[in-house]
Protein backbone atom coordinates (compact mmCIF):
# COMPACT_ATOMS: atom_id res chain seq x y z
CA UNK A 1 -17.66 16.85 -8.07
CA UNK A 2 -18.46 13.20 -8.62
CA UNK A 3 -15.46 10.71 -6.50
CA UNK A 4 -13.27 10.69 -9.98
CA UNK A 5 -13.30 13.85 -10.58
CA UNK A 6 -12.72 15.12 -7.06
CA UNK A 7 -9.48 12.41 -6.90
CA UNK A 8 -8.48 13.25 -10.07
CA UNK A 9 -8.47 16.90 -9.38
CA UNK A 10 -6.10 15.95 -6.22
CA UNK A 11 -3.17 14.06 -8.11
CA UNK A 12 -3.03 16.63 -10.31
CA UNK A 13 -2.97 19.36 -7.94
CA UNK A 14 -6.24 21.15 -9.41
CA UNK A 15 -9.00 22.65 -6.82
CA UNK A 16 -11.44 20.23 -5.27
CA UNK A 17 -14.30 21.38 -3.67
CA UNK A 18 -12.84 18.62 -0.99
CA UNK A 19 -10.05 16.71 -0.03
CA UNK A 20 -10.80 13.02 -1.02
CA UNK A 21 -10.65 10.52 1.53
CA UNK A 22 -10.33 6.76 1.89
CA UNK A 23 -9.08 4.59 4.42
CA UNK A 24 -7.93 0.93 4.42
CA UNK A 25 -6.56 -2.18 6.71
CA UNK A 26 -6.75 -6.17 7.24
CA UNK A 27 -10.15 -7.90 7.43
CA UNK A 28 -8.01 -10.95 8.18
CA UNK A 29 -11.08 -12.89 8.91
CA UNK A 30 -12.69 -11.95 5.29
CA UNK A 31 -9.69 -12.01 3.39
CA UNK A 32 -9.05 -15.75 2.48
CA UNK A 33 -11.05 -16.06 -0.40
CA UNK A 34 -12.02 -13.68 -3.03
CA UNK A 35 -16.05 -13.41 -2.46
CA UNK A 36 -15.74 -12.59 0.73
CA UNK A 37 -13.02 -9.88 0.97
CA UNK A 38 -15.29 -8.11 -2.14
CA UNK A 39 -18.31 -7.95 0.11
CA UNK A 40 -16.39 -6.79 2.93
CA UNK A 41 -14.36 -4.29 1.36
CA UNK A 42 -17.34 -3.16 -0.74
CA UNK A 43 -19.60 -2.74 2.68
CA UNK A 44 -16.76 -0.86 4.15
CA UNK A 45 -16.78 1.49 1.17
CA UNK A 46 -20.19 2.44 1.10
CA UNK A 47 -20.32 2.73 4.97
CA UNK A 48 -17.94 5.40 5.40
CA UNK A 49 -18.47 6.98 1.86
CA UNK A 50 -14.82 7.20 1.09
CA UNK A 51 -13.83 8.40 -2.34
CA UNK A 52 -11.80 5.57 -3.61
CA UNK A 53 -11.24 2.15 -2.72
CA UNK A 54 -7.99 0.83 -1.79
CA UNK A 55 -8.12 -2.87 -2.06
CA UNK A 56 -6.17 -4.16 0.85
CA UNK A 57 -5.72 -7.81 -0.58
CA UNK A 58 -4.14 -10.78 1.86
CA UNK A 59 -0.73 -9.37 2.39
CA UNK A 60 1.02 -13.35 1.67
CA UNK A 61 -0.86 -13.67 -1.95
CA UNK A 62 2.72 -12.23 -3.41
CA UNK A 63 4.74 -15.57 -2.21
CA UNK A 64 2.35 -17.97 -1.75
CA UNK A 65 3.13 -19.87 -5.09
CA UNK A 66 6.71 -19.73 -3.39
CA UNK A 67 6.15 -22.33 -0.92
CA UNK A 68 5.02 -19.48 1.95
CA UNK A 69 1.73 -21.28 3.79
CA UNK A 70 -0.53 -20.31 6.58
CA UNK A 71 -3.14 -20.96 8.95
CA UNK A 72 -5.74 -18.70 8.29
CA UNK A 73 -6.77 -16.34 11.18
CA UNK A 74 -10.36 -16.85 12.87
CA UNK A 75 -9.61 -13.81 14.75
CA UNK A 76 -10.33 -10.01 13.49
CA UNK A 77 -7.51 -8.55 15.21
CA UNK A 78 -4.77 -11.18 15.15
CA UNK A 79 -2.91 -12.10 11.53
CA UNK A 80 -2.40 -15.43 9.53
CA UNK A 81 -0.02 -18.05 11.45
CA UNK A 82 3.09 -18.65 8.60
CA UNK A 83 3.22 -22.58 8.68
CA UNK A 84 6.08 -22.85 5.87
CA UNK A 85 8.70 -21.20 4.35
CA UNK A 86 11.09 -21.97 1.49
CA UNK A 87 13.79 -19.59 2.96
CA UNK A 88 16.16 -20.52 5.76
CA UNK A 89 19.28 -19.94 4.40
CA UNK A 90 20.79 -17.36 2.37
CA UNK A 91 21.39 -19.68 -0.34
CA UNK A 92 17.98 -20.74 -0.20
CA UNK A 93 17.05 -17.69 -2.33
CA UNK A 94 19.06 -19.47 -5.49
CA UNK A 95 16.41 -21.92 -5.71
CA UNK A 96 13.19 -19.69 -6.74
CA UNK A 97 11.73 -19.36 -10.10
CA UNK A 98 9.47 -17.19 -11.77
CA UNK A 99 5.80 -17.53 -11.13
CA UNK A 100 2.79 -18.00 -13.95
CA UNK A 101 0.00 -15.64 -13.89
CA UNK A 102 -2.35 -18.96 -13.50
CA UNK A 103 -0.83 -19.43 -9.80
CA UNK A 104 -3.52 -19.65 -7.52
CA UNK A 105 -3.28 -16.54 -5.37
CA UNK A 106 -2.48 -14.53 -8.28
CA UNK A 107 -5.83 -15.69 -10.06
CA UNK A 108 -7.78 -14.82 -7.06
CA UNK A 109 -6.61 -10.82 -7.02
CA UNK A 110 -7.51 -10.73 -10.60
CA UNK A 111 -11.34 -12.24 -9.52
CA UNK A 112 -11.16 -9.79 -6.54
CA UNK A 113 -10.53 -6.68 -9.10
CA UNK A 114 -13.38 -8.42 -11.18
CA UNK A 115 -15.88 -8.59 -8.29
CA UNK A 116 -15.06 -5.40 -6.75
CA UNK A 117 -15.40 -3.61 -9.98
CA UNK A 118 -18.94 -5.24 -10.83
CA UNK A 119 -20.85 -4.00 -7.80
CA UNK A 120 -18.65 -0.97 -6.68
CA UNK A 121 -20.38 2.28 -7.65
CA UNK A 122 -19.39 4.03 -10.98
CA UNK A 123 -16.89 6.86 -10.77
CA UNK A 124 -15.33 5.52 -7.85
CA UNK A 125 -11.56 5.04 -8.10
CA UNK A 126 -10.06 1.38 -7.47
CA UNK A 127 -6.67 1.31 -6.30
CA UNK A 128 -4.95 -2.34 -5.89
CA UNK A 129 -2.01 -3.07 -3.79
CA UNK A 130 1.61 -4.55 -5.19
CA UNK A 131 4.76 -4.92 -2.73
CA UNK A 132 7.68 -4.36 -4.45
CA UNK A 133 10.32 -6.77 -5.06
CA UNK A 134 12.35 -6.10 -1.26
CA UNK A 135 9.19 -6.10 0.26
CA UNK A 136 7.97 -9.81 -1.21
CA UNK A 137 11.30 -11.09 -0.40
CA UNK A 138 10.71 -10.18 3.72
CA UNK A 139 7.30 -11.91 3.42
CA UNK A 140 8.43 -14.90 2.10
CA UNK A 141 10.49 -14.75 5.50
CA UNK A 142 6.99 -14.39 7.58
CA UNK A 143 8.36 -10.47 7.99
CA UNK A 144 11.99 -11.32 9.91
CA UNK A 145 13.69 -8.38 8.93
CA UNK A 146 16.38 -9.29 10.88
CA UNK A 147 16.79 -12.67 8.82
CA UNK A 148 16.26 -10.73 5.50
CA UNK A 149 18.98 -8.01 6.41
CA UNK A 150 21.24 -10.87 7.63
CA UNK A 151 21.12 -12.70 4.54
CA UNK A 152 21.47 -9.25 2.43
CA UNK A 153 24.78 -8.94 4.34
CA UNK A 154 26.02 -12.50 4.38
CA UNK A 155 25.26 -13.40 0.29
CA UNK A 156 23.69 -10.48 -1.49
CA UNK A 157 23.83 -12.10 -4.96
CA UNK A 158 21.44 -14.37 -3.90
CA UNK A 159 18.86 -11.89 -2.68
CA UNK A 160 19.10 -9.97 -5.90
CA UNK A 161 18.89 -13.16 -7.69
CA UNK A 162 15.31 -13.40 -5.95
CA UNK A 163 14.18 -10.10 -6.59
CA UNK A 164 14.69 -10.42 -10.14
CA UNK A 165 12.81 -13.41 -9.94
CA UNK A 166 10.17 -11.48 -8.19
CA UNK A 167 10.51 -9.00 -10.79
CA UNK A 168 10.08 -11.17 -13.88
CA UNK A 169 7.05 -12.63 -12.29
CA UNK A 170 5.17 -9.19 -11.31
CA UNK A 171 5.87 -7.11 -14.10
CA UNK A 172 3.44 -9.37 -16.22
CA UNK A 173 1.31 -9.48 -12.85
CA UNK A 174 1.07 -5.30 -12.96
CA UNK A 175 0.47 -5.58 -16.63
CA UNK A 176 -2.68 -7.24 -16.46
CA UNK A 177 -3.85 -5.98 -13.32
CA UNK A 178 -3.18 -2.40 -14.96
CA UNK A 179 -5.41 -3.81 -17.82
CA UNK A 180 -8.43 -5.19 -15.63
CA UNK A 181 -10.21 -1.73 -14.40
CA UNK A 182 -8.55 -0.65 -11.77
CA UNK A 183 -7.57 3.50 -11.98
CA UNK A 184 -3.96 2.54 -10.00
CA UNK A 185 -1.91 0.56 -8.20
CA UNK A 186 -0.50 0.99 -4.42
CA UNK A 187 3.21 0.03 -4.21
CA UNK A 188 4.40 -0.68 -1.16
CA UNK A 189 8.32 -0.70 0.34
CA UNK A 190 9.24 -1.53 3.91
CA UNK A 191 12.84 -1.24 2.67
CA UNK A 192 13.53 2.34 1.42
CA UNK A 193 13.93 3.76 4.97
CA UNK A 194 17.57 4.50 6.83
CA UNK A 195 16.40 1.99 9.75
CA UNK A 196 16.80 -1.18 7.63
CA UNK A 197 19.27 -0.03 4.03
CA UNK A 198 21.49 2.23 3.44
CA UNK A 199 20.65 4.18 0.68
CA UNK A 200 23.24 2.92 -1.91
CA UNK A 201 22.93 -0.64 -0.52
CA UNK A 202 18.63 -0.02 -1.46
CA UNK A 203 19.51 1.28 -4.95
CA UNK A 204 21.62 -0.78 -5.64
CA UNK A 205 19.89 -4.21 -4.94
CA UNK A 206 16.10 -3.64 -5.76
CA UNK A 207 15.79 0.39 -7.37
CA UNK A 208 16.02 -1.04 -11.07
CA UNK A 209 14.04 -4.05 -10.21
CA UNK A 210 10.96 -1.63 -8.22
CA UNK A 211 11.07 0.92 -11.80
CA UNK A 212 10.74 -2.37 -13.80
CA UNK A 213 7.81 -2.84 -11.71
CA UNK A 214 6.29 0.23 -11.19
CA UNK A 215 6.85 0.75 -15.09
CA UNK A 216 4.14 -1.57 -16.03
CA UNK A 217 1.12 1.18 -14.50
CA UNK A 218 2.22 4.24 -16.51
CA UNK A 219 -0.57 4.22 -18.05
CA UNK A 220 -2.74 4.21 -15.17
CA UNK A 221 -3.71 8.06 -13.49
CA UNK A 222 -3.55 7.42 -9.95
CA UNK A 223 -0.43 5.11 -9.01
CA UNK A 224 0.83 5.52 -4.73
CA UNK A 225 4.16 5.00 -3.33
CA UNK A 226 3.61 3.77 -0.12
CA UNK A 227 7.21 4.06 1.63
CA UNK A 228 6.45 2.48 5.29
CA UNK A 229 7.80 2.89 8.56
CA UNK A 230 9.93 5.27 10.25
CA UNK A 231 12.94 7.24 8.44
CA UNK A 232 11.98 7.09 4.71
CA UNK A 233 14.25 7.37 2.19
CA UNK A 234 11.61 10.13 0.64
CA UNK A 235 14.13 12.22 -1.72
CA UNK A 236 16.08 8.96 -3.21
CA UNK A 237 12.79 8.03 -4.27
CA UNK A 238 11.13 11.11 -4.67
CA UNK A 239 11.85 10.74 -8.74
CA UNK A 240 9.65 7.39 -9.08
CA UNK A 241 7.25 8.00 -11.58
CA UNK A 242 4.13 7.30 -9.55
CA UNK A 243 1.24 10.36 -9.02
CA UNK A 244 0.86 10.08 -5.09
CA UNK A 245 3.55 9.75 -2.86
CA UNK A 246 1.95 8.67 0.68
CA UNK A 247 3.90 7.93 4.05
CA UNK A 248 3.18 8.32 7.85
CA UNK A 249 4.24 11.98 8.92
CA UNK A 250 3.31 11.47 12.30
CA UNK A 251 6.53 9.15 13.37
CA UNK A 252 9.14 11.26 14.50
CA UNK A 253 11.61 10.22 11.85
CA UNK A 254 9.51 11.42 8.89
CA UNK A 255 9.17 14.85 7.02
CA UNK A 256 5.90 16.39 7.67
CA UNK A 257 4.08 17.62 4.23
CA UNK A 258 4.96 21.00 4.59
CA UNK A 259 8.74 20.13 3.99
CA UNK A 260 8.28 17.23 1.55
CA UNK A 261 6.45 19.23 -1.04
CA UNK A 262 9.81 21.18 -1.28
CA UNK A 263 10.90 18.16 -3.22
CA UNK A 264 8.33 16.07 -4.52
CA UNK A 265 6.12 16.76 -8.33
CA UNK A 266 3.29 14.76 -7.13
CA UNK A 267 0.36 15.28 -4.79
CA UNK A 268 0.79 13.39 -1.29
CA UNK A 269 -1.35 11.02 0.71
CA UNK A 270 -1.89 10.19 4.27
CA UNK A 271 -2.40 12.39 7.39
CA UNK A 272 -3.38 10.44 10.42
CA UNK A 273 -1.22 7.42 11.91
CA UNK A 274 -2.57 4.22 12.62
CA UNK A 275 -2.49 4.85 16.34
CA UNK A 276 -4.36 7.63 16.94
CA UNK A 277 -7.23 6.30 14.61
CA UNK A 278 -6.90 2.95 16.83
CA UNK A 279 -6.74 4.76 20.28
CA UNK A 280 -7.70 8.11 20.16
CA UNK A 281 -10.94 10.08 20.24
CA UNK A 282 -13.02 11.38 17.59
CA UNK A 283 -12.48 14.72 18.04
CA UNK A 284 -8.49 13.75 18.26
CA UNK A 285 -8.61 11.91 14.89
CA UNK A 286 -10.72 14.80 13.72
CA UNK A 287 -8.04 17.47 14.83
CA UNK A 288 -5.21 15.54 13.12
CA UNK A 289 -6.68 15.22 9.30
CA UNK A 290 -7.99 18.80 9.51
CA UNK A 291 -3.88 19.80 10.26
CA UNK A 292 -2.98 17.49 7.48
CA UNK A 293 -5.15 19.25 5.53
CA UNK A 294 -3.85 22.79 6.47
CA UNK A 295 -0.52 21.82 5.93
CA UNK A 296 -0.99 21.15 2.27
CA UNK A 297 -3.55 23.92 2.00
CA UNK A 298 -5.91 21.03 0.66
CA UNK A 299 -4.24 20.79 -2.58
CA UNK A 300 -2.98 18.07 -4.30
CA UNK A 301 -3.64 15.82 -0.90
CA UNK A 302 -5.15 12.25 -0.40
CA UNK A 303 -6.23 12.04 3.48
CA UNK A 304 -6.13 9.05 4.94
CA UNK A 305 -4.40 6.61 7.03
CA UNK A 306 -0.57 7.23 7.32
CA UNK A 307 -0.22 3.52 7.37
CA UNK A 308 -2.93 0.51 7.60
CA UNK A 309 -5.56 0.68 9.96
CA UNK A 310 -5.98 -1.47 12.56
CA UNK A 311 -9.16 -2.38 11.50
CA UNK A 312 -10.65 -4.79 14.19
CA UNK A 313 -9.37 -2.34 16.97
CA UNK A 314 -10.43 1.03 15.70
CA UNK A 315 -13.69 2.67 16.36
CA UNK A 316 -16.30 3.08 14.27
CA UNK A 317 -16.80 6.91 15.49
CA UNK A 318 -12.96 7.59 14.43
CA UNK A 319 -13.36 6.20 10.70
CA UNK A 320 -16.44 8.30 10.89
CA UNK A 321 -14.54 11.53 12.02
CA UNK A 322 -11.51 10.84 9.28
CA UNK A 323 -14.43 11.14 6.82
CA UNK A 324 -15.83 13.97 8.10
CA UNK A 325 -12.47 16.02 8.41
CA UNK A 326 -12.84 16.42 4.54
CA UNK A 327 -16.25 17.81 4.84
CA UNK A 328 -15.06 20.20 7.59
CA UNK A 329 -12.42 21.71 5.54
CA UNK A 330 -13.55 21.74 2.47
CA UNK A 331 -13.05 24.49 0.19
């Protein structure tokens, strides 16, 4: 099997002579300007043979044309410094409009997609990553969850009125990122776990607004739904029409695989958690994708990170044994 075929064989739950694998994370250094996170993230690709790229774009470029600035990092394993904000106030979130596709950071994911897609191999999936709506609104806040949730309890109108402003302005964003090459799109959500929303309170603010979203890459084959962090709202969500459903199983508030496949349709992604890629051994990173393997019996599974890697502290040798789980087990 060539990469597409062995990837599209897993979201569709066919055979695979063996599980595809890819893993991805912050080259914080790199990622400021499109040249330069296309050569890195193309190197990284080709050095660990992974079957399909995830592009793992600067996390801010959703908000940026919001007001949200930053110093840029000169330091692998430490993030951007936030050095404005448009939010302090709930009421702040009144004042936001929607965005043109010609805003600058928007612009420079589309030239990423166009430079990855040039030099990357043929038959090698591309995968680009969208926060949904909740998850743009806490990054316009530099991440404060606390301020987010705060402001979500205190004036929830005006939250909602800013993710349908974030709405308006990425479902033309997925539309032509959908139509510029890439085989799917990663969308992320902080939000959909018990930790931060209820349930109802998640549906009700931001569920229509992430399917509005999410809408825009039916026609792509191999769409994730990244639900992050610990206690995931997996079966309120488990009906979003994306092909791979991916999530950390290794925090203790999260189903396994064995137990999720009891109510998802589509294939599932992950395996091995950020930490023990970071700080364990090979052979330990090794031992943990070839169990995430076994638990889905190798079918209709994505391995890879549970959540991003830590790129700047993890090993070389550990990226090499993720890849080489696949090999180990294969079919």
């Amino acid at each position: 099997m060539d990469r597409t075929e062995r990837v599209e064989a897993a979201v569709a739950g066919r055979p695979v002579d063996r599980v595809p694998v890819s893993a991805w994370g912050h080259f914080f250094t790199r990622e400021t300007t499109a040249a330069s996170l296309a050569e890195t993230m193309l190197a990284f690709r080709q050095t660990y043979d992974w079957d399909y790229l995830k592009i793992h774009a600067r996390a801010s470029y959703h908000v940026e044309g919001w007001g949200f600035t930053y110093e840029p990092s000169r330091d692998p394993a430490k993030g951007h410094v936030c050095t404005a904000s448009p939010i302090q106030t709930a009421g702040d979130w009144r004042k936001l409009k929607p965005l043109p596709l010609t805003t600058p950071a928007f612009a420079e994911q589309f030239q990423l997609i166009e430079l990855i897609r040039k030099d990357m191999p043929k038959r090698t999936p591309l995968i680009m990553t969208v926060f949904l709506p909740l998850d743009m609104a806490e990054k316009l806040v530099d991440r404060n969850p606390q301020l987010l949730k705060q402001h979500i309890e205190e004036d929830p109108d005006s939250v909602r009125h800013a993710v349908e402003v974030f709405t308006e302005t990425f479902v033309p964003f997925v539309r032509k990122v959908a139509a510029s090459g890439v085989d799917g799109i990663y969308f992320s959500t902080k939000w959909a776990n018990h930790r931060k929303l209820a349930p109802e309170t998640y549906r009700r603010l931001t569920r229509d607004a992430d399917l509005q979203v999410i809408a825009e890459a039916k026609g792509l084959w191999c769409n994730f739904l990244h639900l992050c962090e610990d206690e995931i709202q997996l079966r309120e969500l488990a009906d979003y029409p994306v092909q791979v459903f991916h999530w950390d199983t290794r925090t203790p508030g999260n189903p396994n695989f064995t137990t999720a496949r009891e109510s998802l349709s589509g294939a599932l992604g992950g395996g091995v958690d950020a930490a023990t890629l970071a700080e364990g051994t090979a052979a330990e990173v090794e031992a943990v994708a070839r169990d995430a393997i076994r638990q889905t019996e190798g079918r209709g599974f994505l391995l890879g990170p549970g959540c991003s890697v830590r790129i700047a502290a993890t090993p070389a040798e550990n990226l090499h044994a993720l890849r080489r789980a696949s090999d180990a087990e294969a079919t």
